[in-house]
C-alpha atoms as a PDB file:
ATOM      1  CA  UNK A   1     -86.989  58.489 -10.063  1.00  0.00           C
ATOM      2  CA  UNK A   2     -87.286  59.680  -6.438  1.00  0.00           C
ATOM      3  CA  UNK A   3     -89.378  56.854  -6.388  1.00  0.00           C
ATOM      4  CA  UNK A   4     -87.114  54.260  -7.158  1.00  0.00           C
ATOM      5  CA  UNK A   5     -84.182  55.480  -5.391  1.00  0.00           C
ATOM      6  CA  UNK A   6     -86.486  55.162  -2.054  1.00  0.00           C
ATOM      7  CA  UNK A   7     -87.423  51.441  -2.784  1.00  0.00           C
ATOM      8  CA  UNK A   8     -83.840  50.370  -3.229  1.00  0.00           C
ATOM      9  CA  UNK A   9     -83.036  52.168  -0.245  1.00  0.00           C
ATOM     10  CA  UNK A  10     -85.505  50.286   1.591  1.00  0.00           C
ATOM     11  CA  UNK A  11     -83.868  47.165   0.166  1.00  0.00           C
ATOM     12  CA  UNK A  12     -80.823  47.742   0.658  1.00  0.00           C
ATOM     13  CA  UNK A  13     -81.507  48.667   4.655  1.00  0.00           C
ATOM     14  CA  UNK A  14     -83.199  45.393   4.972  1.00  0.00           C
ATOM     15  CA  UNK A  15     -80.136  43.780   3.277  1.00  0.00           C
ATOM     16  CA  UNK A  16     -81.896  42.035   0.116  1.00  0.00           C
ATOM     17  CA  UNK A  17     -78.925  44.001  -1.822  1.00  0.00           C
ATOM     18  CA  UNK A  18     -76.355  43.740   0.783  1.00  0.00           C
ATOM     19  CA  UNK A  19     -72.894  43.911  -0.849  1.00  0.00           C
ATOM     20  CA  UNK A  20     -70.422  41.371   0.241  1.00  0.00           C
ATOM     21  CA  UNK A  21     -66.870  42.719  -0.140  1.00  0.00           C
ATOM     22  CA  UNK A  22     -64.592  41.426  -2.733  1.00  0.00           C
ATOM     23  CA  UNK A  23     -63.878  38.030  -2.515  1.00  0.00           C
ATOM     24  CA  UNK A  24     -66.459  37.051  -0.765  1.00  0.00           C
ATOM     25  CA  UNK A  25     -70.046  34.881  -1.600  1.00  0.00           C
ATOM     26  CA  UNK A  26     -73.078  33.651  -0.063  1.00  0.00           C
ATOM     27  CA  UNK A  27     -72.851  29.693  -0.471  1.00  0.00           C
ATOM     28  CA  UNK A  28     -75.923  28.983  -0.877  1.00  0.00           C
ATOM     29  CA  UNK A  29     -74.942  30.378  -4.571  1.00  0.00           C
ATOM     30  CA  UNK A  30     -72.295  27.861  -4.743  1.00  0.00           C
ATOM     31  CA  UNK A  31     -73.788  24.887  -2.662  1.00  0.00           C
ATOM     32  CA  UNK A  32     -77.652  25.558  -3.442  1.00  0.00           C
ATOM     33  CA  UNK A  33     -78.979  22.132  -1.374  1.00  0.00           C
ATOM     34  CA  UNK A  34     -76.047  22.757   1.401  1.00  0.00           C
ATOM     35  CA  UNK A  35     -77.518  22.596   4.926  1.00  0.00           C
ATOM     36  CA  UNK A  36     -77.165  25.921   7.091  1.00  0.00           C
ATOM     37  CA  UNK A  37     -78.081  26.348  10.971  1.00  0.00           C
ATOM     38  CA  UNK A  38     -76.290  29.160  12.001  1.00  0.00           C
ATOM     39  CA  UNK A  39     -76.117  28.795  15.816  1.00  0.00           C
ATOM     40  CA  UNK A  40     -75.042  32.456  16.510  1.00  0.00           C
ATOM     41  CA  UNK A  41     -78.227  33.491  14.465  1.00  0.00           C
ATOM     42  CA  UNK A  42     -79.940  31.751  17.225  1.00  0.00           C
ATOM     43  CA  UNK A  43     -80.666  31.047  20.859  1.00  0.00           C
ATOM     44  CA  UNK A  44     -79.287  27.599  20.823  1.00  0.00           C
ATOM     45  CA  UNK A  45     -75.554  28.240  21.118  1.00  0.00           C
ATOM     46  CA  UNK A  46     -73.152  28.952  24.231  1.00  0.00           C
ATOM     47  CA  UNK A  47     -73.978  32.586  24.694  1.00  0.00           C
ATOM     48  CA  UNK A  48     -77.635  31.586  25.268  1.00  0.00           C
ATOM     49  CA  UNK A  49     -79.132  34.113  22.754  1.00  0.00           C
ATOM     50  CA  UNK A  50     -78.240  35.674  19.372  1.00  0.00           C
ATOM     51  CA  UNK A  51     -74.813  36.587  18.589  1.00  0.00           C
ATOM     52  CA  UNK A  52     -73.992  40.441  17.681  1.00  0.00           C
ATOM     53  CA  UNK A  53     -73.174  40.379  13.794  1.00  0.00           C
ATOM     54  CA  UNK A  54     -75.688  37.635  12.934  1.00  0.00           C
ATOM     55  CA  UNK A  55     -78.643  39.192  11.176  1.00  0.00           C
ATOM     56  CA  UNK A  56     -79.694  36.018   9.135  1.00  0.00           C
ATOM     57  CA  UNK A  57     -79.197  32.602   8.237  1.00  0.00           C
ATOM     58  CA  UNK A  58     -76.947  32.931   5.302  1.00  0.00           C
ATOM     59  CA  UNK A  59     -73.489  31.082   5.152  1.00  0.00           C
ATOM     60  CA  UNK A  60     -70.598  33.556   4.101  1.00  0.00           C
ATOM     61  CA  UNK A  61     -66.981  32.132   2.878  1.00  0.00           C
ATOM     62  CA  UNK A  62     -64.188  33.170   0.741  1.00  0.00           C
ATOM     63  CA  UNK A  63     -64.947  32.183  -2.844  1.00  0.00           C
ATOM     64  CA  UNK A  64     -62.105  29.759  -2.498  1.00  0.00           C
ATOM     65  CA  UNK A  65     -63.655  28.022   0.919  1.00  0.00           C
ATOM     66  CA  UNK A  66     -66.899  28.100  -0.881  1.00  0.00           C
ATOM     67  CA  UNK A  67     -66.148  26.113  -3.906  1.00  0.00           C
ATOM     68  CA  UNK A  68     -63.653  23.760  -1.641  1.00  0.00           C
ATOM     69  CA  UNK A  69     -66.697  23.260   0.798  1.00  0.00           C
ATOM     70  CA  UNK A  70     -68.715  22.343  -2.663  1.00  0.00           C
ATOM     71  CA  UNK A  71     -65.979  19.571  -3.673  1.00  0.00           C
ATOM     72  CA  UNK A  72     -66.703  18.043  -0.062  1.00  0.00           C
ATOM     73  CA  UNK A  73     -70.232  18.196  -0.529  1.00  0.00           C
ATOM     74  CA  UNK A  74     -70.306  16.460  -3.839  1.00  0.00           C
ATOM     75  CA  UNK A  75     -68.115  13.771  -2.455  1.00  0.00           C
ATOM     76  CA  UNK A  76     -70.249  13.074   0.620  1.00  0.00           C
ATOM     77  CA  UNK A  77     -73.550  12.738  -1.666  1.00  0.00           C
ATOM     78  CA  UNK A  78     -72.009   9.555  -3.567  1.00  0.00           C
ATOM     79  CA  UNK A  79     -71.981   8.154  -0.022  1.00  0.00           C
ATOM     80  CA  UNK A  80     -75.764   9.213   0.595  1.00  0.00           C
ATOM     81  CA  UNK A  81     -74.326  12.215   3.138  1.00  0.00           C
ATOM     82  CA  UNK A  82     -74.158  15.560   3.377  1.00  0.00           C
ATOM     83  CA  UNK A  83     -72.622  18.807   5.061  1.00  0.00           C
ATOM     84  CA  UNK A  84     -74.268  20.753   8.103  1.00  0.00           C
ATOM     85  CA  UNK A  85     -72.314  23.817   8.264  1.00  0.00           C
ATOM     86  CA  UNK A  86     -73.270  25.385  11.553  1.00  0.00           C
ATOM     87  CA  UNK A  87     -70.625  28.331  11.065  1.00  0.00           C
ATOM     88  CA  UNK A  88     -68.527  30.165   8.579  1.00  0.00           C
ATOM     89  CA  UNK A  89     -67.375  33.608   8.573  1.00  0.00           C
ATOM     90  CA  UNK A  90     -67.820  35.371  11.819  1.00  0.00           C
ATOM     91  CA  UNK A  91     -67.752  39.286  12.307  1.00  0.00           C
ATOM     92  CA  UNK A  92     -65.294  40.498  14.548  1.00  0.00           C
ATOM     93  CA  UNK A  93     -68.042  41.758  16.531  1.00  0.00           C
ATOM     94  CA  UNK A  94     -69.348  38.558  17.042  1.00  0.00           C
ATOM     95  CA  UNK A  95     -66.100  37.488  18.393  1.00  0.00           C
ATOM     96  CA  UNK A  96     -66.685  41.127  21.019  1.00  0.00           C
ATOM     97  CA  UNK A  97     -69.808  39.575  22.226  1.00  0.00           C
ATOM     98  CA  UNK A  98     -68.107  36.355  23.085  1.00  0.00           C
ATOM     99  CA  UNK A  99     -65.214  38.199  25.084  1.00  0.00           C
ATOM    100  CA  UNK A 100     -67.527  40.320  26.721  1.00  0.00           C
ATOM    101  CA  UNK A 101     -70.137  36.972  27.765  1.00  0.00           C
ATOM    102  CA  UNK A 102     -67.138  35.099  28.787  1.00  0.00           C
ATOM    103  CA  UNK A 103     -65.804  38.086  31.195  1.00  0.00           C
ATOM    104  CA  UNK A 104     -69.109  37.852  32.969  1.00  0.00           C
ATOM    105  CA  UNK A 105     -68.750  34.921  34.943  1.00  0.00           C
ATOM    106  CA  UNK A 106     -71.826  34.996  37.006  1.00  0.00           C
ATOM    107  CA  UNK A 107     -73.909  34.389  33.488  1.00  0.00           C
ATOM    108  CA  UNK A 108     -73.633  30.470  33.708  1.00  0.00           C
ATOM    109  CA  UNK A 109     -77.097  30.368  32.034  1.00  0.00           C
ATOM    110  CA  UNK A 110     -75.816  27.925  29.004  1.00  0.00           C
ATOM    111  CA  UNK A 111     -73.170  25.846  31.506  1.00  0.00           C
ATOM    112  CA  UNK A 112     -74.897  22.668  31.926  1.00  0.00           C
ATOM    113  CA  UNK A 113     -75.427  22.289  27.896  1.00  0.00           C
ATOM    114  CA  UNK A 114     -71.863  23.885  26.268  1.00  0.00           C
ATOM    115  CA  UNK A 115     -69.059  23.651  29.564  1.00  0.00           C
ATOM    116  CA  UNK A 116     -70.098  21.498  32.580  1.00  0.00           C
ATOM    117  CA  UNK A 117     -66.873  20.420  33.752  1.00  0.00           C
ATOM    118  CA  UNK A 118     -65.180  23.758  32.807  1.00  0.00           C
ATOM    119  CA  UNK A 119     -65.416  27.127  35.391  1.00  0.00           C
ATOM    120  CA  UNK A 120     -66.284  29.986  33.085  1.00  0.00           C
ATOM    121  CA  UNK A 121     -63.870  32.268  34.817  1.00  0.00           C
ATOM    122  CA  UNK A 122     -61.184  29.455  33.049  1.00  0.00           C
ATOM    123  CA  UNK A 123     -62.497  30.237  29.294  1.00  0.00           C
ATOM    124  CA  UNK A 124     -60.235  32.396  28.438  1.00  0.00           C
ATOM    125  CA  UNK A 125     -56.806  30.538  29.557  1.00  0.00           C
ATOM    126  CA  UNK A 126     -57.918  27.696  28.034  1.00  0.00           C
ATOM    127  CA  UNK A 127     -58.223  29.462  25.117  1.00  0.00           C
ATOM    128  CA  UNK A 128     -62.052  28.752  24.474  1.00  0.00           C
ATOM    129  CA  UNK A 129     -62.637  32.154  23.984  1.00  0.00           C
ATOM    130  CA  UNK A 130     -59.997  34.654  22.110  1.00  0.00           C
ATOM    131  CA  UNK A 131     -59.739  37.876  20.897  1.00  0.00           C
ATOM    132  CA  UNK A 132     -59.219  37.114  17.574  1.00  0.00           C
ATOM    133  CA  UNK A 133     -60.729  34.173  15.655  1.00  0.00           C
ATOM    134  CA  UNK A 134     -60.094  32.638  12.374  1.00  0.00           C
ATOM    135  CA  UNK A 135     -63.657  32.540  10.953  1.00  0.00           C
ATOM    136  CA  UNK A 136     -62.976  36.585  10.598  1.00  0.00           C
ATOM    137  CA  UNK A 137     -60.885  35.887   8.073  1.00  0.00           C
ATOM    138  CA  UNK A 138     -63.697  34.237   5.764  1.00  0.00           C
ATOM    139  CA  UNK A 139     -62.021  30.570   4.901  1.00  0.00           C
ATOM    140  CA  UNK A 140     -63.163  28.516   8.069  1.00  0.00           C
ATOM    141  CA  UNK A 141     -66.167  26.551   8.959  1.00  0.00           C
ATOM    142  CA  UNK A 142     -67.640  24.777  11.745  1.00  0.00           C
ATOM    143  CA  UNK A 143     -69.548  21.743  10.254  1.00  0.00           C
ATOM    144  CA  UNK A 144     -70.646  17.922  10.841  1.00  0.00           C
ATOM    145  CA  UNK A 145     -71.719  15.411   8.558  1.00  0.00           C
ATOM    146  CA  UNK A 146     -75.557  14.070   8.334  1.00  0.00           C
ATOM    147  CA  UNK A 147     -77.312  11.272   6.846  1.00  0.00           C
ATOM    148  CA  UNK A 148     -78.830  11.974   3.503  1.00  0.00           C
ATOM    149  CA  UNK A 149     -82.539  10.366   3.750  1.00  0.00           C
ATOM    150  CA  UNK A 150     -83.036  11.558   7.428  1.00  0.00           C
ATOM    151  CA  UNK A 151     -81.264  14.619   7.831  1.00  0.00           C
ATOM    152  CA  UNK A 152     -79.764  13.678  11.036  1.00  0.00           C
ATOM    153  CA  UNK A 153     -76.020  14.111  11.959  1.00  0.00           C
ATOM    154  CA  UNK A 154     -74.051  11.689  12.227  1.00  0.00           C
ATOM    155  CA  UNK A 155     -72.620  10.705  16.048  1.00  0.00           C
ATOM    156  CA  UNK A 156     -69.551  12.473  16.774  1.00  0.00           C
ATOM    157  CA  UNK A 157     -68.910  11.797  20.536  1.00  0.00           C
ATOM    158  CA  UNK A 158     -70.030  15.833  21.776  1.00  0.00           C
ATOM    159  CA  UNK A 159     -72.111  18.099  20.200  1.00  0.00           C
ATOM    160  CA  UNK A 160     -70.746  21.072  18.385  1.00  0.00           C
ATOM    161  CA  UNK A 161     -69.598  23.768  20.786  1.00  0.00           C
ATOM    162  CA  UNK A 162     -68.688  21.705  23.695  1.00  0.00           C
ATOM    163  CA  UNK A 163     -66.226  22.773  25.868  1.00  0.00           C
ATOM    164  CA  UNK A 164     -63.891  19.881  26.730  1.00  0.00           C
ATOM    165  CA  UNK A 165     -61.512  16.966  25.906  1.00  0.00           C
ATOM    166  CA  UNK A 166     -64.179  14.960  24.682  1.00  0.00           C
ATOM    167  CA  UNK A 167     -64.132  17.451  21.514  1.00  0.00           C
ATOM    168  CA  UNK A 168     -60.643  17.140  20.678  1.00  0.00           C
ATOM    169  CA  UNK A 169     -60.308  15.465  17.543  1.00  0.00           C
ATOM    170  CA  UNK A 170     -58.682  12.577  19.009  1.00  0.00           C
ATOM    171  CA  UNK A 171     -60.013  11.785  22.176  1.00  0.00           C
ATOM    172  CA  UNK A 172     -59.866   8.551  23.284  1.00  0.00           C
ATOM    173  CA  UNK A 173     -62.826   7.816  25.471  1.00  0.00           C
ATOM    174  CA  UNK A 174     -65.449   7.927  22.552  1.00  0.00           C
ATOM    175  CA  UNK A 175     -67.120   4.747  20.657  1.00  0.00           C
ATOM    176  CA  UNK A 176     -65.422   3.346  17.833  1.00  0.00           C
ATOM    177  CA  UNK A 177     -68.428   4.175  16.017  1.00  0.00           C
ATOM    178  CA  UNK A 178     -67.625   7.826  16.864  1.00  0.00           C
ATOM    179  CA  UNK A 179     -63.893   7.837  15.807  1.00  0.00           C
ATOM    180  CA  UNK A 180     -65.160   6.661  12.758  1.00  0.00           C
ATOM    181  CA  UNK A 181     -67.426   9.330  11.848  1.00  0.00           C
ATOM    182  CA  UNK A 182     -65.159  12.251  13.187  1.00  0.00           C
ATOM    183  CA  UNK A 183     -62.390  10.653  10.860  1.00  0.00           C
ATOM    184  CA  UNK A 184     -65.060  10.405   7.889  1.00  0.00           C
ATOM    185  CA  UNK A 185     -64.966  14.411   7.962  1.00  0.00           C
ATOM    186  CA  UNK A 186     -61.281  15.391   8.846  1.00  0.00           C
ATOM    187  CA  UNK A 187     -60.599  13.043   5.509  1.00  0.00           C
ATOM    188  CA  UNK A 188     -63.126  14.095   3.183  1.00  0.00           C
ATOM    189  CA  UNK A 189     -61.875  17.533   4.712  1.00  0.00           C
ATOM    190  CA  UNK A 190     -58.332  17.312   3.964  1.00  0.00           C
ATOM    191  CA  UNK A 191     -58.717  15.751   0.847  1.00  0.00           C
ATOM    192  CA  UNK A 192     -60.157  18.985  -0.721  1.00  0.00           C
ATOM    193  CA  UNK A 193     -57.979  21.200   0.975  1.00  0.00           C
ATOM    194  CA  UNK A 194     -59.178  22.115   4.583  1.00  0.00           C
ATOM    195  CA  UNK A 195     -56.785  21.572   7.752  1.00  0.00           C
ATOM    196  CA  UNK A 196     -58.596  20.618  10.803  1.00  0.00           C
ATOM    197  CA  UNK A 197     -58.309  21.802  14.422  1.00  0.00           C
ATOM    198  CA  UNK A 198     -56.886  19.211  17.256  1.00  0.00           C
ATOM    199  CA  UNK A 199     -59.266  20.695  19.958  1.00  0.00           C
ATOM    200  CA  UNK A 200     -62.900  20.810  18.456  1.00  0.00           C
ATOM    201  CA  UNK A 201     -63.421  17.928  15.594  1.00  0.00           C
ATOM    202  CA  UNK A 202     -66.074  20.392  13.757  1.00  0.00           C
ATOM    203  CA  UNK A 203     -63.275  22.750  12.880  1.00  0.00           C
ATOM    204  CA  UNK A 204     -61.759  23.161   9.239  1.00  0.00           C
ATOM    205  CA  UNK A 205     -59.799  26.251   7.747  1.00  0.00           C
ATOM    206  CA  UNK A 206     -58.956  26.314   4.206  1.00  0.00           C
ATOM    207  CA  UNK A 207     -55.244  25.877   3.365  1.00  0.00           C
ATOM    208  CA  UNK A 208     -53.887  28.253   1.807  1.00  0.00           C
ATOM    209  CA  UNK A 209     -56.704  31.044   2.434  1.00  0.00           C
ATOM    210  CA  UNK A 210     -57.055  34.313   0.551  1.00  0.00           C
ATOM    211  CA  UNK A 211     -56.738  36.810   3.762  1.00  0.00           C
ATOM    212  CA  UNK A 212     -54.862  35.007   6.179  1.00  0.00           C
ATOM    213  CA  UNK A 213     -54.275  38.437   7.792  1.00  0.00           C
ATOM    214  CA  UNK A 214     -57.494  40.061   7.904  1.00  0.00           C
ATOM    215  CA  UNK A 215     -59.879  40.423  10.463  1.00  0.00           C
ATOM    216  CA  UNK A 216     -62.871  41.902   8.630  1.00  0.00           C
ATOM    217  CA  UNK A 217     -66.187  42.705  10.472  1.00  0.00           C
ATOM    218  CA  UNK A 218     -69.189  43.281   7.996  1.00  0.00           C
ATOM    219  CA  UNK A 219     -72.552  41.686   9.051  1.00  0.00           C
ATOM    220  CA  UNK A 220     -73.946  38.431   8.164  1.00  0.00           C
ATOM    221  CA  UNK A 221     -77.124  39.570   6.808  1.00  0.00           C
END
């Protein structure tokens, strides 16, 4: 018995039993084929390395955002597409580690890539970085469309993350081409529920979400 209580101590530390609070799921229950890339898992994301909070690759929503997200999904593969999700919920600690990147401005390592034509000192007052973000609350996700035989993404005028008008939702300066495929998703989006954001065209909340006042800060592992 000692035994046994060991082992699922050992699983539990390495979070193959982590416990999701109520309300909560992993998607990949939900959305088994959805595509995941976690950016703040990885190096590849405006920080420059991995993101406090972010202990694996596993997409956690709301149960509500999750089967939403899955009505999206299933709508995009009749069209030969599918979701990239590249964030969902986001520990509050995450959103620490951004405040306390952003308040070192001599760290510029990630400038050239995520905010060129921005001076980092400027982040916060232009409200690219806040205390407080919505993906704490479980029911928001950061996500682009991509073509179902190749895998690629479709062209959206910026890559996800950028800093700068050219993200807004309805910037002008893009291809049609572009416009097209930003309004494919902020459609397909609102159709099953999800508001978008005016100032970053990968950015969807779910109306109507279960904890619109919570912050809650449990790993993503």
């Amino acid at each position: 018995m000692k035994f046994k209580v060991f082992i699922l101590a050992c699983l539990t530390s390495f979070g193959l039993f982590a416990q999701l609070p109520e309300g909560f799921v992993y998607v990949k229950e939900v959305i088994p084929d959805l595509d995941v890339e976690l950016r703040y898992h990885t190096s590849f994301n405006f920080v420059g390395k991995p993101v406090e909070g972010y202990h694996a690759n596993r997409l956690i929503l709301t149960k509500e955002a999750a089967h939403a997200l899955k009505l999206v999904n299933d709508d995009l593969q009749m069209q030969n597409l599918c979701l990239k999700v590249y964030d969902g919920y986001r520990p509050q600690r995450a959103v620490n580690h951004f405040m306390k990147w952003a308040r070192d401005v001599n760290d510029t390592l990630t400038k050239q890539i995520f905010y060129p034509h921005i001076r980092k000192k400027n982040l916060f007052r232009e409200q690219y970085i806040a205390t407080h973000s919505g993906h704490s609350k479980g029911s928001t996700v950061d996500l682009t469309i991509i073509d179902g035989n190749t895998g690629e993404p479709l062209d959206m005028g910026s890559p996800f993350d950028f800093f700068g008008p050219v993200s807004w939702y309805s910037n002008q300066e893009i291809t049609e081409k572009q416009k097209a495929n930003r309004k494919l998703l902020h459609d397909i989006m609102l159709k099953h529920g999800f508001r978008g954001y005016s100032k970053e065209w990968w950015h969807f909340t779910l109306r109507h979400e279960p904890f619109p006042h919570t912050y809650f800060d449990f790993p993503v592992e």
